[in-house]
Protein backbone atom coordinates (compact mmCIF):
# COMPACT_ATOMS: atom_id res chain seq x y z
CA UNK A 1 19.75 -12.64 2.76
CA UNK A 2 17.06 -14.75 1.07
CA UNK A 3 14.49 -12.44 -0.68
CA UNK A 4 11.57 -10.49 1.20
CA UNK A 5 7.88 -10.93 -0.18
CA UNK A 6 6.29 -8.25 -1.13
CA UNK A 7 3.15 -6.91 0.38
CA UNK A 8 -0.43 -5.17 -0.33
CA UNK A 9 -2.48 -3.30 2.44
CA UNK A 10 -5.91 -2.16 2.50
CA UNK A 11 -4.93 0.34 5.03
CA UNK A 12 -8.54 1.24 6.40
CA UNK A 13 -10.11 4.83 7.17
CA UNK A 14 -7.44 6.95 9.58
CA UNK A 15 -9.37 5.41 12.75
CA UNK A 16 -7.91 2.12 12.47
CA UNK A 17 -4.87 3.71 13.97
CA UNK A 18 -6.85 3.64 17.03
CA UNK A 19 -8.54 0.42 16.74
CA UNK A 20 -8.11 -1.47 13.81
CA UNK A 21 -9.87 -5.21 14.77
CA UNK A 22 -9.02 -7.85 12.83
CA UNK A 23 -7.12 -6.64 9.86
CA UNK A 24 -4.78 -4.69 12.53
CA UNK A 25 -4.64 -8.32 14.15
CA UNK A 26 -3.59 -9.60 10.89
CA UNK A 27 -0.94 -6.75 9.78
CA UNK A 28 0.40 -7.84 12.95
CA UNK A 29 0.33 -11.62 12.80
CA UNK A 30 1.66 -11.17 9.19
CA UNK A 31 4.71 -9.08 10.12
CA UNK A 32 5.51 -11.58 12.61
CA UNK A 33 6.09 -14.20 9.80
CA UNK A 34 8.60 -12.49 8.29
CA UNK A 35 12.33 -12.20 8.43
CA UNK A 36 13.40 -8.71 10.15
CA UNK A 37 13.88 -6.75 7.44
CA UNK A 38 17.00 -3.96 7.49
CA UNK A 39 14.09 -1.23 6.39
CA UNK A 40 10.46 -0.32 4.45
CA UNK A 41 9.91 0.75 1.41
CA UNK A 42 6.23 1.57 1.71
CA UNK A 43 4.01 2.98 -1.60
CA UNK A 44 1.23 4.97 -0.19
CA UNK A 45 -2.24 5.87 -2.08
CA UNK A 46 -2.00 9.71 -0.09
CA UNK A 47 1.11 10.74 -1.88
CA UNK A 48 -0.23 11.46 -5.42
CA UNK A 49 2.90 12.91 -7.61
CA UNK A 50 3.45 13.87 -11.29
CA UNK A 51 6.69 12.17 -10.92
CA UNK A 52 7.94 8.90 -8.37
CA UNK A 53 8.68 10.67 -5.18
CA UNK A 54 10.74 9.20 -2.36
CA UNK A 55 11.28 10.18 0.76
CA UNK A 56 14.59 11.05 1.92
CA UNK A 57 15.05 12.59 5.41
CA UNK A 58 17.04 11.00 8.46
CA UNK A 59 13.74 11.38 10.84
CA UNK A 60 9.93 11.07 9.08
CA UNK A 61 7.77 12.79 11.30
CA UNK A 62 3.87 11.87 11.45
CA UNK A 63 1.20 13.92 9.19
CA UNK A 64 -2.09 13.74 10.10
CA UNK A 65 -3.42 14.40 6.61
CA UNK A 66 -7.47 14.26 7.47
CA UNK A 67 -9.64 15.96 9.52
CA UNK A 68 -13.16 15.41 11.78
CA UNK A 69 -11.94 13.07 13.62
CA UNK A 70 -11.59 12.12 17.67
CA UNK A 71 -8.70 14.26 19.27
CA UNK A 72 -7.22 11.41 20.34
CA UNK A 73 -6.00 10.17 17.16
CA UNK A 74 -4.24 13.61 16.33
CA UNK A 75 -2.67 12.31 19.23
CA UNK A 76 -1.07 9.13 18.05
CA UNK A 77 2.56 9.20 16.19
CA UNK A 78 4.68 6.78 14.15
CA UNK A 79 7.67 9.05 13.65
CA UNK A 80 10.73 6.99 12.72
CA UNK A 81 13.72 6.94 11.20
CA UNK A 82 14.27 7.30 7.60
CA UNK A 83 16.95 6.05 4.77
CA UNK A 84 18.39 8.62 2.76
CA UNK A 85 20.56 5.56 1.31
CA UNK A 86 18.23 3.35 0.66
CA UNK A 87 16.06 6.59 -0.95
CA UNK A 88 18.98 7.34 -2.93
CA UNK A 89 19.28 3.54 -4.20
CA UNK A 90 15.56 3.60 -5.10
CA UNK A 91 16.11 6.51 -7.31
CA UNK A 92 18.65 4.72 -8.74
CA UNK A 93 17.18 2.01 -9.33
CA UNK A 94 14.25 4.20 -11.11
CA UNK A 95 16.88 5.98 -13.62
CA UNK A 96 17.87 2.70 -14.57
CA UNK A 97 14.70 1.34 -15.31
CA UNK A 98 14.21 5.36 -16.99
CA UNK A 99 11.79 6.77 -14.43
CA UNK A 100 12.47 10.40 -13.76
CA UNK A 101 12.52 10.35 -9.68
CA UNK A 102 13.41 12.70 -7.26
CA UNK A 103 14.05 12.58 -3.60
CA UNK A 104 11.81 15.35 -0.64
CA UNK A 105 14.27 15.58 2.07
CA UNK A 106 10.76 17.40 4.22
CA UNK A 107 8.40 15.03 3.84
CA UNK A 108 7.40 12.57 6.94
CA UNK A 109 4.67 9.58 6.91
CA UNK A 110 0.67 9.87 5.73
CA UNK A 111 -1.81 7.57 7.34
CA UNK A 112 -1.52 5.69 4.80
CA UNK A 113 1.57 4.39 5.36
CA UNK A 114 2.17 4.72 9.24
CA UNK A 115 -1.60 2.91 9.85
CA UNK A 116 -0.74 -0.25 9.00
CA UNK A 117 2.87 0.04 10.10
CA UNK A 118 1.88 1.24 13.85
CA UNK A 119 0.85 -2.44 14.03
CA UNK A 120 3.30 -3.97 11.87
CA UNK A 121 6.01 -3.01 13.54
CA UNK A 122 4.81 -1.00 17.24
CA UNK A 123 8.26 -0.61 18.25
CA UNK A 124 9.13 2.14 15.07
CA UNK A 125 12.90 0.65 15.27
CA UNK A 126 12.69 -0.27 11.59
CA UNK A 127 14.11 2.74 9.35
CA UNK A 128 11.25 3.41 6.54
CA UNK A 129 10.96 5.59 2.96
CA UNK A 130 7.98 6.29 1.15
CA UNK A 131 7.08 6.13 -2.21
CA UNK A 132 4.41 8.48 -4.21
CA UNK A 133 1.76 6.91 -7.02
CA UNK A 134 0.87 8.99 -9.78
CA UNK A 135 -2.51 8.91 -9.91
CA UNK A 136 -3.07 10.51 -13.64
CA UNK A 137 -1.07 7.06 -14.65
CA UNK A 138 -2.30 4.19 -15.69
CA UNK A 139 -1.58 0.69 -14.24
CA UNK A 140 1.15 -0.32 -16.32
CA UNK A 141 2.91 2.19 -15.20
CA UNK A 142 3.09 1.31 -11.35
CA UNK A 143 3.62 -2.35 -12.03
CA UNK A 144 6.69 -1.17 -14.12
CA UNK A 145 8.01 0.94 -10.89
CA UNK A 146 7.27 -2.16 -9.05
CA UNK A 147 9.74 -3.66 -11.26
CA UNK A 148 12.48 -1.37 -10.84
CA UNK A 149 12.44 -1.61 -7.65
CA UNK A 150 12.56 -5.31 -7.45
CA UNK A 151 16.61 -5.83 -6.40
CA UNK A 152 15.70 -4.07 -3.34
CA UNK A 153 14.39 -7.96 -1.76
CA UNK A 154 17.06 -9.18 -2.27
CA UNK A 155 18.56 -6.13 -0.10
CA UNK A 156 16.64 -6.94 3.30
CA UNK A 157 14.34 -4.01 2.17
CA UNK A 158 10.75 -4.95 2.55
CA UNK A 159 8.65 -3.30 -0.30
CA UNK A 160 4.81 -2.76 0.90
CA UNK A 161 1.95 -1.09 -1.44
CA UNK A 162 -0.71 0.61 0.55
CA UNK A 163 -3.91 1.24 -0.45
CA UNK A 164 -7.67 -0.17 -1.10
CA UNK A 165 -9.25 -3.24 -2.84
CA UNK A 166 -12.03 -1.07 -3.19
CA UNK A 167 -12.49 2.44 -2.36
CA UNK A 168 -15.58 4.71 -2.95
CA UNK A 169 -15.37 7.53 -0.10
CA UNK A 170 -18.88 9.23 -1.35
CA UNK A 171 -20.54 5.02 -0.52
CA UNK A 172 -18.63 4.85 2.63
CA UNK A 173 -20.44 8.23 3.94
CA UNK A 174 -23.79 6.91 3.33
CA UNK A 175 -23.17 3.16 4.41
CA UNK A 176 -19.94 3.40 7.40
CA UNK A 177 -22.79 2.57 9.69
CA UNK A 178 -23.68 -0.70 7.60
CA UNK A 179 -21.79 -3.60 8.47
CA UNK A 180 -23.44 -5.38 5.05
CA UNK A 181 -21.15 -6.31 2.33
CA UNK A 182 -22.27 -4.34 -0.81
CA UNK A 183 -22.25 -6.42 -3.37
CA UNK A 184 -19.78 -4.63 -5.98
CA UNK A 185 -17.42 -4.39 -3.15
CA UNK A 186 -17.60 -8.75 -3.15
CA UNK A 187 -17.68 -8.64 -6.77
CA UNK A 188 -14.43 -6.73 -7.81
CA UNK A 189 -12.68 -8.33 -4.35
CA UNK A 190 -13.57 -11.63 -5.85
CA UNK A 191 -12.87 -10.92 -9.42
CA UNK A 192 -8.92 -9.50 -7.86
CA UNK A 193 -8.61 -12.27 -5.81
CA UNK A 194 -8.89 -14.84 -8.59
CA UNK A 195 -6.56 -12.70 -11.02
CA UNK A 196 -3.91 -12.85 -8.64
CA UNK A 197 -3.97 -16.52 -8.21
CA UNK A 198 -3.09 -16.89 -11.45
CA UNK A 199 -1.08 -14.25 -11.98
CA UNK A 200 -2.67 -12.57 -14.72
CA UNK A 201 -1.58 -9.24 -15.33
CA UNK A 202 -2.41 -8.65 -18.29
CA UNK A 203 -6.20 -8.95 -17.27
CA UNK A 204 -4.98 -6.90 -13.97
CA UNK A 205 -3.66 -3.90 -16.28
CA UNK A 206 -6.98 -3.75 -17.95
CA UNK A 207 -9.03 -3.79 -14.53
CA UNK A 208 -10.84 -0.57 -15.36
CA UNK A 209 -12.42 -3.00 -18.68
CA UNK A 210 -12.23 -6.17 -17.52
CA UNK A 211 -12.97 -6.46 -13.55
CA UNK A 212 -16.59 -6.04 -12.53
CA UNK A 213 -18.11 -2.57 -11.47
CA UNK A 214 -14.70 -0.92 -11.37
CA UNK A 215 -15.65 2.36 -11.74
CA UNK A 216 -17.94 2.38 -8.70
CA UNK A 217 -15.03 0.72 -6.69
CA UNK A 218 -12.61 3.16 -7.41
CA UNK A 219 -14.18 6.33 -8.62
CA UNK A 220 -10.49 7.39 -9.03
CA UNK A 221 -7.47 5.11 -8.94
CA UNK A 222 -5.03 6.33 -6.28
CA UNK A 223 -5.83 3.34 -4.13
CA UNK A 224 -5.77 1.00 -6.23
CA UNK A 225 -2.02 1.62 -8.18
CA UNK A 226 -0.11 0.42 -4.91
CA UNK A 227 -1.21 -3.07 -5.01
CA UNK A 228 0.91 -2.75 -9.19
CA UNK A 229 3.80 -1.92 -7.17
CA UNK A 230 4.06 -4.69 -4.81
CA UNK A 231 3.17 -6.49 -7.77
CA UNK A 232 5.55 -5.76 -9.79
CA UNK A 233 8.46 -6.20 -7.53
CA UNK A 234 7.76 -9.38 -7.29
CA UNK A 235 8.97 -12.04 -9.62
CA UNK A 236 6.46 -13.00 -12.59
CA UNK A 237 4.70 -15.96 -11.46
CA UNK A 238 4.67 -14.86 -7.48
CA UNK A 239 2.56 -16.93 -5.13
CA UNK A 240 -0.67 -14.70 -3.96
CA UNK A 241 -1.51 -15.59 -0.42
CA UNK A 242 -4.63 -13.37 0.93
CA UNK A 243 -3.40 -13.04 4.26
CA UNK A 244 -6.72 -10.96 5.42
CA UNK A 245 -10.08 -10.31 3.99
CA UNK A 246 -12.94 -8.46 4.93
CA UNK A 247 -15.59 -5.41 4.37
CA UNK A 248 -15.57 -2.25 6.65
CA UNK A 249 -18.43 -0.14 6.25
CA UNK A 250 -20.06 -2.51 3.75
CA UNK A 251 -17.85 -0.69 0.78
CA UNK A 252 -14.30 -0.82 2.03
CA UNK A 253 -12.43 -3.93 0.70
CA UNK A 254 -9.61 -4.65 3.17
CA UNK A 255 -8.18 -7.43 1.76
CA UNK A 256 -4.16 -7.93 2.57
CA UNK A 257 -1.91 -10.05 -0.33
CA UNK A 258 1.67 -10.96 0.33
CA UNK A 259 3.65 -12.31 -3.36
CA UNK A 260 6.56 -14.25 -2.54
């Protein structure tokens, strides 16, 4: 099997699950591009660990990990199968590469991985693991797990990081009624889109120095280290294709990359 991309998500607030406009239309269009692949393995910014997590039960059930919002999206599932193999090979993988991993059996799915992949892939028929961030790490560190995991392309396994070109929850409160780009939220989208043409990591490592207002676009990090693991397993010198971009709420970046 010739070698999967890998993919970054700006997954959106939990409502896009019931309505997610255009970046939903373009999750969907984008899966649609690609070769089936034989499962997910999907980094999500709501799984903060000390230590790379993975799931590894035969069935993920749906969490609904928020709260104050419509009934009807408590209402809405994406449970699907899991991979204890392919779990198990991850970890491997990870010792190899000297990550300390381990392997929750309990765990199901946060919003921040079954969002985008309710429109990815409706039909929940392919088998999918997820994979913590540590959010007390830096960069580096992610793009390095990115790494490890990298064989796993070349395995039909399709390796997706989930999380936010910018996210500042405290903005989106005061402006998720403004449909106005902030400016910051342009800036640092602007400033990541042109470091990933060029595939500069080293100024990507050092985006809490180097990329403009990035404290105000991510107060704290979590959504930001999945786009290091997508990253990272792909090949130095990946192609960046922005496959969506837009603004929710005036603060949001949703921008979507695939690296092939």
């Amino acid at each position: 099997m010739d070698r999967l991309p890998t993919l970054f998500v700006s997954h959106g607030s939990p409502l896009h699950a019931l309505e997610a406009g255009d970046a939903g239309a373009a999750w969907s269009a984008l899966a649609q591009t690609l070769p089936r692949p034989r499962a997910i393995l999907v980094a999500s910014a709501h799984w903060d660990t000390q230590l790379p997590m993975l799931t590894g039960g035969e069935r993920l059930e749906t969490i609904h990990d928020f709260g104050g919002f419509p009934e009807a999206l408590y209402k809405v599932r994406y449970d699907v199968a899991g991979s204890p193999a392919l779990a198990a090979r991850a970890a491997a993988l990870l010792k190899d590469a000297g990550f300390t991993a381990a392997i929750n059996a309990c765990r199901g799915l946060d919003h921040g991985a079954w969002v985008p992949l309710r429109w990815m892939y409706p039909a929940r028929d392919v088998p999918v693991v997820q994979l913590s961030v540590q959010g007390g790490l830096d960069a580096a560190h992610h793009l390095q797990i990115g790494a490890a995991l990298a064989p796993l392309r070349g395995e039909g396994v399709l390796v997706i990081g989930s999380g936010h070109v910018t996210h500042n929850l405290r903005d989106w409160m005061r402006h998720r009624d403004d449909d106005r780009p902030a400016g910051y939220a342009l800036e640092f989208a602007a400033w990541l889109h042109a470091r990933l043409a060029s595939d500069d990591r080293a100024a990507l490592v050092a985006w809490r120095d180097e990329a403009p207002s990035a404290a105000r676009a991510h107060p704290t990090a979590e959504h930001f280290l999945p786009l290091f693991i997508a990253l990272g397993a792909a090949s130095d010198g990946a192609r960046a294709t922005r496959v969506y971009q837009g603004v929710d709420a005036g603060v949001l970046a949703m921008d979507a990359y695939r690296f092939d």
